[in-house]
Protein backbone atom coordinates (compact mmCIF):
# COMPACT_ATOMS: atom_id res chain seq x y z
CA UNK A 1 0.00 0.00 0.00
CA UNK A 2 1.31 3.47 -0.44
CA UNK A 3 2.95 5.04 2.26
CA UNK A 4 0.92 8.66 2.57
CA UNK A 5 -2.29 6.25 1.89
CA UNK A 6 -1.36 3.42 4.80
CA UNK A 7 -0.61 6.21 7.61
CA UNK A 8 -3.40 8.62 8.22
CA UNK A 9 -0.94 11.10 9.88
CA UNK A 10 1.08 11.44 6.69
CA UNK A 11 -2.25 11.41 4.79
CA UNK A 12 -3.41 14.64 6.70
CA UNK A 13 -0.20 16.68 6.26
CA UNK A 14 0.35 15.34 2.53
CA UNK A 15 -3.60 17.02 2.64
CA UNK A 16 -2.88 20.12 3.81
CA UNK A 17 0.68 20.65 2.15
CA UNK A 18 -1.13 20.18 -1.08
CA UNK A 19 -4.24 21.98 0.30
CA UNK A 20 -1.70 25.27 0.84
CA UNK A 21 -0.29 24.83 -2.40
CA UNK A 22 -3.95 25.27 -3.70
CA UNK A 23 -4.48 28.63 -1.83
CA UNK A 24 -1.06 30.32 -2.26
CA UNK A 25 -1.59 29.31 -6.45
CA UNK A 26 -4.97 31.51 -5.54
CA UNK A 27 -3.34 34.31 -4.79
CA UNK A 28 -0.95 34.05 -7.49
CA UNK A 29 -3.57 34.11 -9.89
CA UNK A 30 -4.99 36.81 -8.50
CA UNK A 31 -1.94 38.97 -8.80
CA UNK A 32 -1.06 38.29 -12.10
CA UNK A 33 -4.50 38.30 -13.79
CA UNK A 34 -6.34 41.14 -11.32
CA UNK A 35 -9.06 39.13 -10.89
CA UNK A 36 -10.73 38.43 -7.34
CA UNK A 37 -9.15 36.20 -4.78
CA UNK A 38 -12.52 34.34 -4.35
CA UNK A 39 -12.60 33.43 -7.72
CA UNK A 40 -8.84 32.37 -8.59
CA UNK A 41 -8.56 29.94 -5.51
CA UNK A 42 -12.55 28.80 -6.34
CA UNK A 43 -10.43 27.64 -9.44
CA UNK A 44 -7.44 26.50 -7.90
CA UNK A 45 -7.90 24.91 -4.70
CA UNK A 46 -10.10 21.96 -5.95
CA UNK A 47 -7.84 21.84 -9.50
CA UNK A 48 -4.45 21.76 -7.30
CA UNK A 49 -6.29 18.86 -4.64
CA UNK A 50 -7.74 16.56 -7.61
CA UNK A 51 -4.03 16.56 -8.84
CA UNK A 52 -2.91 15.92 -5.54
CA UNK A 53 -4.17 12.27 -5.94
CA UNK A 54 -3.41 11.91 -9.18
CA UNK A 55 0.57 12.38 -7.94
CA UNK A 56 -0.07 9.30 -6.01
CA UNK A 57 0.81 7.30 -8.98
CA UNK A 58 3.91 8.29 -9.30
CA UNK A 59 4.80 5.84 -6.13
CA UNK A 60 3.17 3.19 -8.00
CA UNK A 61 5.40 3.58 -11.09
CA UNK A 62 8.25 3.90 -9.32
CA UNK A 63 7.56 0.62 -7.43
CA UNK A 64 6.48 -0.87 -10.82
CA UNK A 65 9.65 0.17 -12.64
CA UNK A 66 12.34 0.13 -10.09
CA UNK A 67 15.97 1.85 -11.57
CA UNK A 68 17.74 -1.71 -10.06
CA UNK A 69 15.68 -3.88 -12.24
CA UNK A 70 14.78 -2.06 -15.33
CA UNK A 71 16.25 -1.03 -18.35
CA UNK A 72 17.32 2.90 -18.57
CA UNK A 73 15.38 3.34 -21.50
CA UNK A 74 11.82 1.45 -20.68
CA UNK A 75 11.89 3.37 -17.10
CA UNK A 76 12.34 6.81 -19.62
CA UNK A 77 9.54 5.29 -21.55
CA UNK A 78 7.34 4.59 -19.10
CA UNK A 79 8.27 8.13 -17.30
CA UNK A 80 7.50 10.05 -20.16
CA UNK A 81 4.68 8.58 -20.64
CA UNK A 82 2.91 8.69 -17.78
CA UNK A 83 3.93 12.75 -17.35
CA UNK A 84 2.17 12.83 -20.59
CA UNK A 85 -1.21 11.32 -19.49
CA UNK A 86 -1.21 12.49 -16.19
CA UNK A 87 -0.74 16.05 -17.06
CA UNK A 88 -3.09 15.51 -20.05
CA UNK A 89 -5.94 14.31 -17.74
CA UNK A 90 -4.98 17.11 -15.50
CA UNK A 91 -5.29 19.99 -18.14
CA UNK A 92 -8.88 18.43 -19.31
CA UNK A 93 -10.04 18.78 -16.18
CA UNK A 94 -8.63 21.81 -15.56
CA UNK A 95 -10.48 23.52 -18.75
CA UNK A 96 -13.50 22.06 -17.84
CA UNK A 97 -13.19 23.61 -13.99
CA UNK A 98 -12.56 26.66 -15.58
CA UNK A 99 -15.29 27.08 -17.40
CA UNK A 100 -17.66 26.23 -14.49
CA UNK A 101 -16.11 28.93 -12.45
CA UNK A 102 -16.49 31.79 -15.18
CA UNK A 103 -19.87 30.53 -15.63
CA UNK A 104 -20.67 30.84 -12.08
CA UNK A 105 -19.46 34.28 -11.73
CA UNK A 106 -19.53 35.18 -14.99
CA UNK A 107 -15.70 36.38 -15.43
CA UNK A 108 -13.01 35.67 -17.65
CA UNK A 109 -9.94 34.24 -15.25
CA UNK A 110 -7.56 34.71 -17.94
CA UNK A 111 -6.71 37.01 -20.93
CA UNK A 112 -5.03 34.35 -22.98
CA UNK A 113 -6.42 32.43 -26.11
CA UNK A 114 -7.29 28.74 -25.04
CA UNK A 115 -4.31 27.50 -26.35
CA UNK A 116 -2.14 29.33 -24.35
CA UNK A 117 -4.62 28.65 -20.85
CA UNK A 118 -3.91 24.56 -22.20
CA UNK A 119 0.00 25.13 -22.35
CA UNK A 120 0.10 26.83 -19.17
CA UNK A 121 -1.88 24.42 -17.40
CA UNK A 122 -0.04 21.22 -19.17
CA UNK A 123 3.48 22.78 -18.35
CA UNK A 124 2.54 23.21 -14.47
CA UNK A 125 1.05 19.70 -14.20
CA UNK A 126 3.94 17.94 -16.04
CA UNK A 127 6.27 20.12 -13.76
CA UNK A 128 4.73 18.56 -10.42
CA UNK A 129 4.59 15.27 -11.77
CA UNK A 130 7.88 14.81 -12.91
CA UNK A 131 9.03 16.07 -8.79
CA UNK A 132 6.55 14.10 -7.38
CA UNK A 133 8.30 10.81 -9.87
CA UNK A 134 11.74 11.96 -8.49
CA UNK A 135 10.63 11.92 -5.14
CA UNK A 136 8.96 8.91 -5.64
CA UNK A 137 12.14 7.08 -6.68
CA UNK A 138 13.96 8.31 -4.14
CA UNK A 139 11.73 6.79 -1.87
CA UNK A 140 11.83 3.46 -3.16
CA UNK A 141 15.66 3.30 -2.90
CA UNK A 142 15.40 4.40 0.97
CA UNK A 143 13.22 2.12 1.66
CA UNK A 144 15.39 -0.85 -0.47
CA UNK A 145 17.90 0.26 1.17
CA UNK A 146 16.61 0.25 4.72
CA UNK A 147 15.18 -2.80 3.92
CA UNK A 148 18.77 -4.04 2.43
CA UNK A 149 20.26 -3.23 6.10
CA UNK A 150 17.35 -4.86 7.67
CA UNK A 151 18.23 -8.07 6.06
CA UNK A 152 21.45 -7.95 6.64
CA UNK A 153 20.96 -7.60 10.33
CA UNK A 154 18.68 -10.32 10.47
CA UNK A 155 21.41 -12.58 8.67
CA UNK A 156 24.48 -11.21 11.10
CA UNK A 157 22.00 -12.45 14.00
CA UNK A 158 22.06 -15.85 12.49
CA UNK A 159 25.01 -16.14 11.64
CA UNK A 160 26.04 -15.41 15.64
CA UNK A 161 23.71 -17.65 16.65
CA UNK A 162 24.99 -20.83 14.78
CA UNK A 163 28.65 -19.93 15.56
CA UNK A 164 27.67 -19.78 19.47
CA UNK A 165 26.06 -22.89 18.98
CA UNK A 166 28.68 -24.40 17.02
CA UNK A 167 31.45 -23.08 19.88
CA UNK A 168 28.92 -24.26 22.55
CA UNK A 169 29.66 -27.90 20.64
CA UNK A 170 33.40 -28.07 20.94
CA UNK A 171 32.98 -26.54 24.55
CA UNK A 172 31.12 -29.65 25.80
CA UNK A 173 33.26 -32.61 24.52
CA UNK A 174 36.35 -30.80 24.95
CA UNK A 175 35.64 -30.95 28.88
CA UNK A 176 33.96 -34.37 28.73
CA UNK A 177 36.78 -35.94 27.49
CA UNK A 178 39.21 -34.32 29.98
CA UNK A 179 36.97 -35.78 32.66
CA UNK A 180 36.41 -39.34 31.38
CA UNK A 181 40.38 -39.07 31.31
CA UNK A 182 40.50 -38.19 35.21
CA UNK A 183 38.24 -41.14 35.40
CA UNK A 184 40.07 -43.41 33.98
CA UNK A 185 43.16 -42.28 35.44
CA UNK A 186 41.68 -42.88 39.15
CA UNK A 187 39.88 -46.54 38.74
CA UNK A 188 43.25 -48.22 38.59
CA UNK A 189 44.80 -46.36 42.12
CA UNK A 190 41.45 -45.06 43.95
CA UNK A 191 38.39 -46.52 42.82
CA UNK A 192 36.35 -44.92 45.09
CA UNK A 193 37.48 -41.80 44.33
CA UNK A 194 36.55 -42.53 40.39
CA UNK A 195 33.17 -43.53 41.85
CA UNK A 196 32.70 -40.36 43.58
CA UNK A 197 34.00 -38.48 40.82
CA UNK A 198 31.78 -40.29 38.03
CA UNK A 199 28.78 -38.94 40.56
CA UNK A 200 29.48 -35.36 41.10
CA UNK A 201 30.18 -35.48 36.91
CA UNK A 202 26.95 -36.40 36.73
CA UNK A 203 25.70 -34.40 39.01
CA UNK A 204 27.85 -31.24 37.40
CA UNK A 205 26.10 -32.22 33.22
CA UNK A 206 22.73 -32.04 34.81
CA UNK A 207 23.42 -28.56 35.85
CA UNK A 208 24.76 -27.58 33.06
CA UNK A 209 22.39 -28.85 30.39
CA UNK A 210 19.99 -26.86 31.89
CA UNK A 211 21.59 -23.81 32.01
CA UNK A 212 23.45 -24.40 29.04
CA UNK A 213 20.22 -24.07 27.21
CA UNK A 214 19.66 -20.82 27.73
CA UNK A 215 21.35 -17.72 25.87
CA UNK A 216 22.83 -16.08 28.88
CA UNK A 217 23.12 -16.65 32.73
CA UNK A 218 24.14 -14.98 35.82
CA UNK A 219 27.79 -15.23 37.00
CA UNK A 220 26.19 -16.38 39.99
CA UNK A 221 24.69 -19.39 38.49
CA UNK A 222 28.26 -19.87 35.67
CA UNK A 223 30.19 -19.96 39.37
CA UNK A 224 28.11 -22.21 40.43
CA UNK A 225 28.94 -24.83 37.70
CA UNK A 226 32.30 -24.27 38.07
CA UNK A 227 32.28 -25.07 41.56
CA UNK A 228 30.74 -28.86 40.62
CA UNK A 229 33.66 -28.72 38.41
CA UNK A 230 36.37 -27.98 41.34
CA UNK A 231 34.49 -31.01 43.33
CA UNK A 232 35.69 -33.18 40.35
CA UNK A 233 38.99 -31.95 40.02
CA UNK A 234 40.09 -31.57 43.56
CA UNK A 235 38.88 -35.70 43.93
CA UNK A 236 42.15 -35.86 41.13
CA UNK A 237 44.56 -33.31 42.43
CA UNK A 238 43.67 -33.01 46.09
CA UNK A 239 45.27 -30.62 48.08
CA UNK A 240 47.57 -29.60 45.07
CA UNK A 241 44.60 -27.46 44.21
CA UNK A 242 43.70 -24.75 45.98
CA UNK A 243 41.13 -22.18 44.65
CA UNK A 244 40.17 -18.41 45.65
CA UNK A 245 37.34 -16.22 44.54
CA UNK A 246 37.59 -12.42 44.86
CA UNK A 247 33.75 -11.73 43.67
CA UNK A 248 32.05 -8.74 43.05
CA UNK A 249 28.86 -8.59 45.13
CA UNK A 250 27.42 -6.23 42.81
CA UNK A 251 28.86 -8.44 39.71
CA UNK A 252 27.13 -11.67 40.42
CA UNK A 253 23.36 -10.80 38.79
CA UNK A 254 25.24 -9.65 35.29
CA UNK A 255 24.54 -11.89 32.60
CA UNK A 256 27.51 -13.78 30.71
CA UNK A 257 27.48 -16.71 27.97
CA UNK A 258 26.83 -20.14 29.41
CA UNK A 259 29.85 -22.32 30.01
CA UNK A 260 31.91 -18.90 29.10
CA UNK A 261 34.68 -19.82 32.31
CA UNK A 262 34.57 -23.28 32.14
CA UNK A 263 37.38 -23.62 29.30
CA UNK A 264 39.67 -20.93 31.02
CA UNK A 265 39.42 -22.77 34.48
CA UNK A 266 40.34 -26.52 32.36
CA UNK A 267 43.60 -24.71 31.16
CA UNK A 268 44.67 -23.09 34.36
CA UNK A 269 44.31 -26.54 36.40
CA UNK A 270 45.87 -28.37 33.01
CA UNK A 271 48.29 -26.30 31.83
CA UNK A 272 49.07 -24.66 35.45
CA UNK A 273 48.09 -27.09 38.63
CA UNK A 274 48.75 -30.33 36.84
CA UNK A 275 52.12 -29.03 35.73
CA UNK A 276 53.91 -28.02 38.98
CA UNK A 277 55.01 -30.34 41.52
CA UNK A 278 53.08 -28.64 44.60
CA UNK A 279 50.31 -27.34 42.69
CA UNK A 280 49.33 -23.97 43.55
CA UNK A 281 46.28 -21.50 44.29
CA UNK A 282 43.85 -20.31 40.95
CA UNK A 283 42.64 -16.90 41.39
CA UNK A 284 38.96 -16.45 40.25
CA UNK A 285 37.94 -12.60 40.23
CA UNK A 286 35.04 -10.69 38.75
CA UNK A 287 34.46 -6.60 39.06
CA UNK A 288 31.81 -4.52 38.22
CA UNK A 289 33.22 -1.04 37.16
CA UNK A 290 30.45 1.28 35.72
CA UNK A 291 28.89 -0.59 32.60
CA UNK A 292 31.47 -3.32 31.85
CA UNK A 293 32.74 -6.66 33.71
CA UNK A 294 36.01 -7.60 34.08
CA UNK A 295 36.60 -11.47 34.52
CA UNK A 296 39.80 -12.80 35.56
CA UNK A 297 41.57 -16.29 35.70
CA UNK A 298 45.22 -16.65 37.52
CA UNK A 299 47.05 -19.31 37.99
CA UNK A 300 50.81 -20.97 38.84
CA UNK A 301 53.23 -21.92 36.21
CA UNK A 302 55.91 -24.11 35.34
CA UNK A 303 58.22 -21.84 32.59
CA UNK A 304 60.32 -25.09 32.46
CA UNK A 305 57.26 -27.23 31.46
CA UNK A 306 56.74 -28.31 28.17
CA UNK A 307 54.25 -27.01 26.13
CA UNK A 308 50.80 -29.10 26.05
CA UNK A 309 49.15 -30.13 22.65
CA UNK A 310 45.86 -27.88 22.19
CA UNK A 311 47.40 -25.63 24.52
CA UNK A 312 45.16 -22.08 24.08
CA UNK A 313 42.24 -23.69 22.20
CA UNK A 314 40.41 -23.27 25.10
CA UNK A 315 40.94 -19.52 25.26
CA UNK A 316 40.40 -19.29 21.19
CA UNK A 317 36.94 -20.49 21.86
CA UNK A 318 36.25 -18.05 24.50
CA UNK A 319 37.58 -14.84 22.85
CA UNK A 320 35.51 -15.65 19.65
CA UNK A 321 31.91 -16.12 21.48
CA UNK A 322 32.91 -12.67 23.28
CA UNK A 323 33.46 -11.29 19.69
CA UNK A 324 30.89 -13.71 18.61
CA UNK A 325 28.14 -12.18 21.44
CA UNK A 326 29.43 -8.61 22.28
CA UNK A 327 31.35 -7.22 18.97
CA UNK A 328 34.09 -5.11 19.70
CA UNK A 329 32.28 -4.51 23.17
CA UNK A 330 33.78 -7.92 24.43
CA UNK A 331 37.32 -8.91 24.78
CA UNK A 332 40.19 -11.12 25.84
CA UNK A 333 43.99 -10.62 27.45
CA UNK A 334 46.42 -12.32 28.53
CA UNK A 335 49.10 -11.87 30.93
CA UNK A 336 52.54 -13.90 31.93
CA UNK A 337 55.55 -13.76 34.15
CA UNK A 338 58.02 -16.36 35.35
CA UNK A 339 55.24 -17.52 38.03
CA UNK A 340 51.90 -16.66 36.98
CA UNK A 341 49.69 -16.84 33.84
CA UNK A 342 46.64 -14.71 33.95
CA UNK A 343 43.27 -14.16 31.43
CA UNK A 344 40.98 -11.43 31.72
CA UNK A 345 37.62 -11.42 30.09
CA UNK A 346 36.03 -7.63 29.58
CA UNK A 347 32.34 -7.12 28.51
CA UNK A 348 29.32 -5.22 29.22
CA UNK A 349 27.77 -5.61 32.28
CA UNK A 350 24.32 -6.07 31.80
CA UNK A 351 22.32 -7.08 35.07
CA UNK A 352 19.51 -8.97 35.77
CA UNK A 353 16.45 -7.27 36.39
């Protein structure tokens, strides 16, 4: 539907736009010809209104004939050829209102022979019609082109979506297999302990399937998970692991990414705790400063330990579903000295309400 036709606002100014047109032409008439007001705009105003609608159509052709999908020449074609007939109708009607209104006050509007009244009229009709036509088109490409970005918007959103599912994916078996491995590595010495650990792993998936469901959680309930996950690990490492949490009161009800910690706390016990002799203390901090959260994972290293295979994927996958979820808004860095290796995670801090 057209635009000015489909919104009764735009309908009422288009109206009275148009509608002043008709007067001020009234009074231009009236100048240039000396006859009286009353009867110039008695000609006018209805003429200028009636052609008011017929302008609509040039929306119609320029929706019909688009410039992206039609040939230079048949748009010209068509454009010409509706100015034509348009301002053809226009100037019939307009010598025909004309000659109602001198019969009704029995004056002669204009001192010109009717040829020159038809040019005159014909030349300000196809005048108006060929702006309303260029405003028309003009139109049409907005709106393509707002629809264009629309689109595009709608496919970026998609296309975030599958890659956080698809990083979700190697999340989940990347950790399952380190577990099974603990497993296995505990049924030959401690059995019970596998036992025990088998049951909190259990205990740890059912958590996290159901939050892992959802788009976004509360660092509250992602701390949560990875405490089931310190109950497995500290079964395997024991009191080589030792864990501290500097939280945020006023950080714990922002929302984060599901499972967004979990691969940064596998690397520091892997690549940190399981690497030195006496294990060591990770450092788990989150701050709330203004409108952004800062995340941060420390732990011990060995500089004299050999590099791990898959050593960083973990962090890989994180900094991409920050880019993935935040844009340039979310972020990772990393930071390491002879004894420590720390990752901070910054993004916006959006609470619950």
């Amino acid at each position: 539907m057209h635009p000015i036709l489909s919104d009764k606002k735009r309908l009422a100014i288009y109206l009275v736009i148009w509608g002043m047109i008709g007067i001020l032409s009234g009074f231009l008439l009236a100048s240039m010809t000396g006859s009286e007001f009353l009867h110039t705009v008695t000609f006018s105003f209805p003429l200028v209104m009636i052609y008011s609608q017929m302008n609509l159509s040039a929306w119609y052709i320029s929706k019909a004939f688009p410039l992206d999908k039609t040939s230079i020449w048949r748009v010209l074609l068509v454009v010409f050829a509706s100015i034509a007939f348009v301002s053809a109708i226009w100037t019939m009607l307009g010598w025909g209102w004309l000659s109602v209104v001198e019969q009704i006050f029995s004056v002669t509007l204009f001192q010109y022979s009717p040829t020159q009244i038809l040019l005159m009229i014909f030349g300000v009709g196809d005048q108006i019609f060929i702006i309303s036509l260029a405003l028309s088109y003009l139109l049409v490409v907005f709106e393509h082109s707002r629809s264009a970005e629309r689109r595009a918007f709608e496919l970026r959103l998609l296309a975030q979506s599958a890659e956080l599912k698809a990083l979700r994916m190697q999340i989940d078996p990347h950790f399952l297999f380190n577990s099974l491995n603990s497993i296995s590595a505990l049924t030959a010495h401690d059995p019970e302990g596998a036992r025990s650990m088998t049951m909190t792993l259990a205990d740890f998936f059912r958590k996290s399937l159901m939050f892992g469901g959802k788009d976004v959680i509360t660092l509250k309930e992602e701390l949560s998970l990875l405490n089931h996950y310190l109950d497995i690990e500290k079964i395997r490492f024991g009191k080589r692991l030792a864990v501290q949490q500097n939280i945020d009161e006023s950080a714990l009800n922002c929302y984060i990414p599901p499972l967004l910690m979990q691969p940064l706390l596998e690397n520091a016990i892997k690549h940190g705790i399981a690497d030195t002799l006496e294990g060591g203390t990770i450092l788990i901090s989150a701050q709330k400063k203004s409108n952004r959260l800062f995340l941060s994972m420390e732990n011990p290293i060995d500089p004299d330990a050999p590099k791990k295979k898959g050593a960083g994927l973990g962090m890989d996958i994180v900094k991409k579903r920050l880019q993935t979820a935040y844009g340039d808004d979310g972020d990772l860095k990393t930071f390491i000295n002879e004894k420590y290796f720390q990752v901070i995670l910054f993004l916006p801090a959006k609470e619950k309400s």
